[in-house]
Protein backbone atom coordinates (compact mmCIF):
# COMPACT_ATOMS: atom_id res chain seq x y z
CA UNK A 1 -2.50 -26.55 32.09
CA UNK A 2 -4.72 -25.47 29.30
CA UNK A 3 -5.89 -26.71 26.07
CA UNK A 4 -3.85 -26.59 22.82
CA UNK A 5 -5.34 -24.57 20.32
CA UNK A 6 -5.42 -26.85 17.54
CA UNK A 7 -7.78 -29.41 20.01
CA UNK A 8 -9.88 -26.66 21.75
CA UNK A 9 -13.09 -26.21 20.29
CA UNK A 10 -14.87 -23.27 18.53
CA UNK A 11 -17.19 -21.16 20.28
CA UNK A 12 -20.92 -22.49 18.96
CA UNK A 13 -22.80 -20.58 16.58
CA UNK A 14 -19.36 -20.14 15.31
CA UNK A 15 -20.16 -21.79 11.79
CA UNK A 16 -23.77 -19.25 11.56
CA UNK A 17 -21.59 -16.26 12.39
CA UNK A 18 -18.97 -17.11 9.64
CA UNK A 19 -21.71 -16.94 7.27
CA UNK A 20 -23.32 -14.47 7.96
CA UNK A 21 -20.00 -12.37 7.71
CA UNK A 22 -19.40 -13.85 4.12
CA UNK A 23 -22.37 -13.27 2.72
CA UNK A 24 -22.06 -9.34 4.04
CA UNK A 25 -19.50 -8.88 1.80
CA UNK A 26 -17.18 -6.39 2.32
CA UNK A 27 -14.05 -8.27 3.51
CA UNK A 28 -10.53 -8.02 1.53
CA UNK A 29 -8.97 -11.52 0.23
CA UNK A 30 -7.23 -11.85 3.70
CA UNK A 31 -10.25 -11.27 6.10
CA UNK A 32 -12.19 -13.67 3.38
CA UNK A 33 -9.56 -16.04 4.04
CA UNK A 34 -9.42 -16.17 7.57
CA UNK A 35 -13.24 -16.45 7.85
CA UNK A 36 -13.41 -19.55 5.65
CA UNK A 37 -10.48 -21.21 7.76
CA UNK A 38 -12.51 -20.63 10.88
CA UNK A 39 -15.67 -22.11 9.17
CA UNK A 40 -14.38 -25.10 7.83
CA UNK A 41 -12.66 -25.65 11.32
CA UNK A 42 -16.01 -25.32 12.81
CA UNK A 43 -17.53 -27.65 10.53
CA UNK A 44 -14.82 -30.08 11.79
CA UNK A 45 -12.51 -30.31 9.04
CA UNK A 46 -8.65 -31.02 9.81
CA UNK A 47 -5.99 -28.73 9.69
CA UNK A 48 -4.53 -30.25 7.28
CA UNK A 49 -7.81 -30.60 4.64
CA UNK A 50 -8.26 -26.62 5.89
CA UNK A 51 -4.72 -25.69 4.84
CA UNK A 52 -5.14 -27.63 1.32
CA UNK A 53 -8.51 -25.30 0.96
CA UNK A 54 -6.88 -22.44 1.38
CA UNK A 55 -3.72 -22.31 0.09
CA UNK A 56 -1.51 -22.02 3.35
CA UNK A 57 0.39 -24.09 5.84
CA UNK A 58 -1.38 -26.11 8.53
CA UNK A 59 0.28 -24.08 10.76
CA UNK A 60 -0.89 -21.17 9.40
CA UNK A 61 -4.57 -22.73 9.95
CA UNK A 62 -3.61 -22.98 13.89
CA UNK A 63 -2.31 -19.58 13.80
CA UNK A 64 -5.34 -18.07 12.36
CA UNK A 65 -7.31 -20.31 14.89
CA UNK A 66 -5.61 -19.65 18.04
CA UNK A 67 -6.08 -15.81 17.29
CA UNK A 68 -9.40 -15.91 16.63
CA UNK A 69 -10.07 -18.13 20.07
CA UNK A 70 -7.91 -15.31 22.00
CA UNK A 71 -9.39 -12.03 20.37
CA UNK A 72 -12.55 -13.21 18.39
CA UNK A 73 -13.70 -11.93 15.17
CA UNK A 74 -11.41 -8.84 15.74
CA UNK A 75 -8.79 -11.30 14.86
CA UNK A 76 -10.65 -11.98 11.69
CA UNK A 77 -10.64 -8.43 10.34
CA UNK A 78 -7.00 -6.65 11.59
CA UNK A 79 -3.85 -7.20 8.89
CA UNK A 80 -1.21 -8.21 10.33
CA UNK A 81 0.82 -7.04 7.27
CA UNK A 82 1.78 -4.44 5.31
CA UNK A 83 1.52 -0.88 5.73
CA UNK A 84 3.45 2.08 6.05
CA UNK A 85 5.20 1.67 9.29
CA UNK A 86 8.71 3.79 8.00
CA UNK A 87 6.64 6.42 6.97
CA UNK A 88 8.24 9.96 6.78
CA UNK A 89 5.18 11.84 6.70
CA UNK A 90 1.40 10.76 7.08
CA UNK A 91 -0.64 10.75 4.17
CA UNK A 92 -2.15 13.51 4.69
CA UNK A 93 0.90 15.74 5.93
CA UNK A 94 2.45 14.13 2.28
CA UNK A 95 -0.71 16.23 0.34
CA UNK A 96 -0.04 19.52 2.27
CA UNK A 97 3.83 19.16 1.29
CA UNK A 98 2.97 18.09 -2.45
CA UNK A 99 0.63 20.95 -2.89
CA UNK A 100 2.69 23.60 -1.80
CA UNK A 101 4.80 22.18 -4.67
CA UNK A 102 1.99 21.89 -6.79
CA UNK A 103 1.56 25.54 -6.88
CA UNK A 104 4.73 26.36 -7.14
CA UNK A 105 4.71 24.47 -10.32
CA UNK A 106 1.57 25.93 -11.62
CA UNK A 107 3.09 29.30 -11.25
CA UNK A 108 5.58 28.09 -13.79
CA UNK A 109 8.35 27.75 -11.27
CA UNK A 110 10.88 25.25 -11.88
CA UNK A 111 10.70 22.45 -9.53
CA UNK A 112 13.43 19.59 -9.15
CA UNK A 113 13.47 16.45 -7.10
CA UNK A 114 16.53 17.33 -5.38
CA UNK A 115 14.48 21.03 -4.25
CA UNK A 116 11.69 18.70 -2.63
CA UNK A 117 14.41 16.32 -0.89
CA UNK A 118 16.26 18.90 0.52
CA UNK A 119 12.58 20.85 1.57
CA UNK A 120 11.49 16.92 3.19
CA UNK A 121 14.86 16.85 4.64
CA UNK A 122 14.54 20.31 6.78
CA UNK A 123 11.01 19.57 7.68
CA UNK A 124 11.55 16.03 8.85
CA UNK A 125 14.29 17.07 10.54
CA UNK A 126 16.51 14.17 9.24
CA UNK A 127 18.01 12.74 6.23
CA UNK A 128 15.47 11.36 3.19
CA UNK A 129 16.24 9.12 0.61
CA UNK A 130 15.55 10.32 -3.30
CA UNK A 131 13.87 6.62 -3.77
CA UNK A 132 11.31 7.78 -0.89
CA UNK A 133 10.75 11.11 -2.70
CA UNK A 134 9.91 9.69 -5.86
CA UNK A 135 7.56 6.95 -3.73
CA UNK A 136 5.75 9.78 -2.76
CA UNK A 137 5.41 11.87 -6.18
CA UNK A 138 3.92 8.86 -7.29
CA UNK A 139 1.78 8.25 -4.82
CA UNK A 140 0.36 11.70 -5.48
CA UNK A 141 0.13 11.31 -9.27
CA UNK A 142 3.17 13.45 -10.42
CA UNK A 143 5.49 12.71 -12.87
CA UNK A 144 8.48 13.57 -14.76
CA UNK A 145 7.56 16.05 -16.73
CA UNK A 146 11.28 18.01 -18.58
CA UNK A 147 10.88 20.63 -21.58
CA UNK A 148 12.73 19.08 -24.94
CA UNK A 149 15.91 20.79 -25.81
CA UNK A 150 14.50 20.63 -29.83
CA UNK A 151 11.41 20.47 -31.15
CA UNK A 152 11.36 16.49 -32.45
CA UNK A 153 10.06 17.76 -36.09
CA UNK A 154 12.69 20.88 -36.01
CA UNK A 155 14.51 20.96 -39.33
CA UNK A 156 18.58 21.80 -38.52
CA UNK A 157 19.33 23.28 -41.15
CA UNK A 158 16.49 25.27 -41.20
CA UNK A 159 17.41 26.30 -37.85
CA UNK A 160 21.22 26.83 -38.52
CA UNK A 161 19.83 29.09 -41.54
CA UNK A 162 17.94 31.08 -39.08
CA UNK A 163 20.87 31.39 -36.76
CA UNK A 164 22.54 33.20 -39.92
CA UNK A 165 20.16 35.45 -40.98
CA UNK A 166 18.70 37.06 -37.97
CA UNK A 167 19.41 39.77 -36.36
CA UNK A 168 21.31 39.25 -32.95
């Protein structure tokens, strides 16, 4: 039977290579957080004094420890969240299907959102949500950009003059 996580010790050295990852820099505020857990458990803190540290359960301490014992520093530096596992399109493939748009746009065409859905929708191959559509045209800096019907410093009755005396 083997040792619980929470009572098996740290590989040595384990405290130097914490550091030295630290002071590299370059880790986000989950990586940073994971390495300090593992330090302060190799400096023999508790769980519990750990999970006060850094904001989290103790469990969550023993969860970050255990992975790091089964997959080392790997297990320091993978999320284990987010991301963009629903995706439609990559990122990239997203670009190419904007741009074609793009131009389309500069040309002076009118585009609509309900154009690009139904565009997504025959080159997925399946049915795409307008909230995912408009995800993506923001992710790609466009914006809602519709002509005014009047121009906001128009005079009406200037314009209903006009309307009179020209010639139709």
């Amino acid at each position: 039977m083997g040792m619980t996580p929470w009572k098996k010790p740290l590989p040595p050295g384990t405290v130097e290579r914490m550091d030295e990852l630290l002071a590299a820099g370059g880790l986000g505020d989950r990586e940073r957080e994971r390495v300090v857990c593992i330090r302060l458990l190799a400096l023999g803190r508790t769980g519990s004094d750990v999970a006060e540290v850094i904001g989290r359960s103790e469990d969550t301490v023993y969860r970050h420890k255990a992975r790091f014992l089964r997959a080392g520093e790997q297990a320091l530096r993978t999320g284990r969240w987010g991301g963009r596992r629903n995706q439609v399109l990559s990122l990239e493939a997203e670009r190419e299907f904007v741009a074609g748009f793009r131009e389309a746009a500069e040309r002076g065409e009118l585009i609509t959102a309900n154009d690009m859905i139904a565009a997504l929708a025959d080159q997925t191959g399946r049915r795409v949500d307008a909230t995912t559509m408009y995800r993506m045209l923001e992710r790609h800096g466009w914006r809602e950009v519709m002509p005014r019907p009047t121009h906001p410093d128009g005079d009406p009755e200037r314009r209903a003059a006009f309307k009179e005396t020209s010639r139709s």
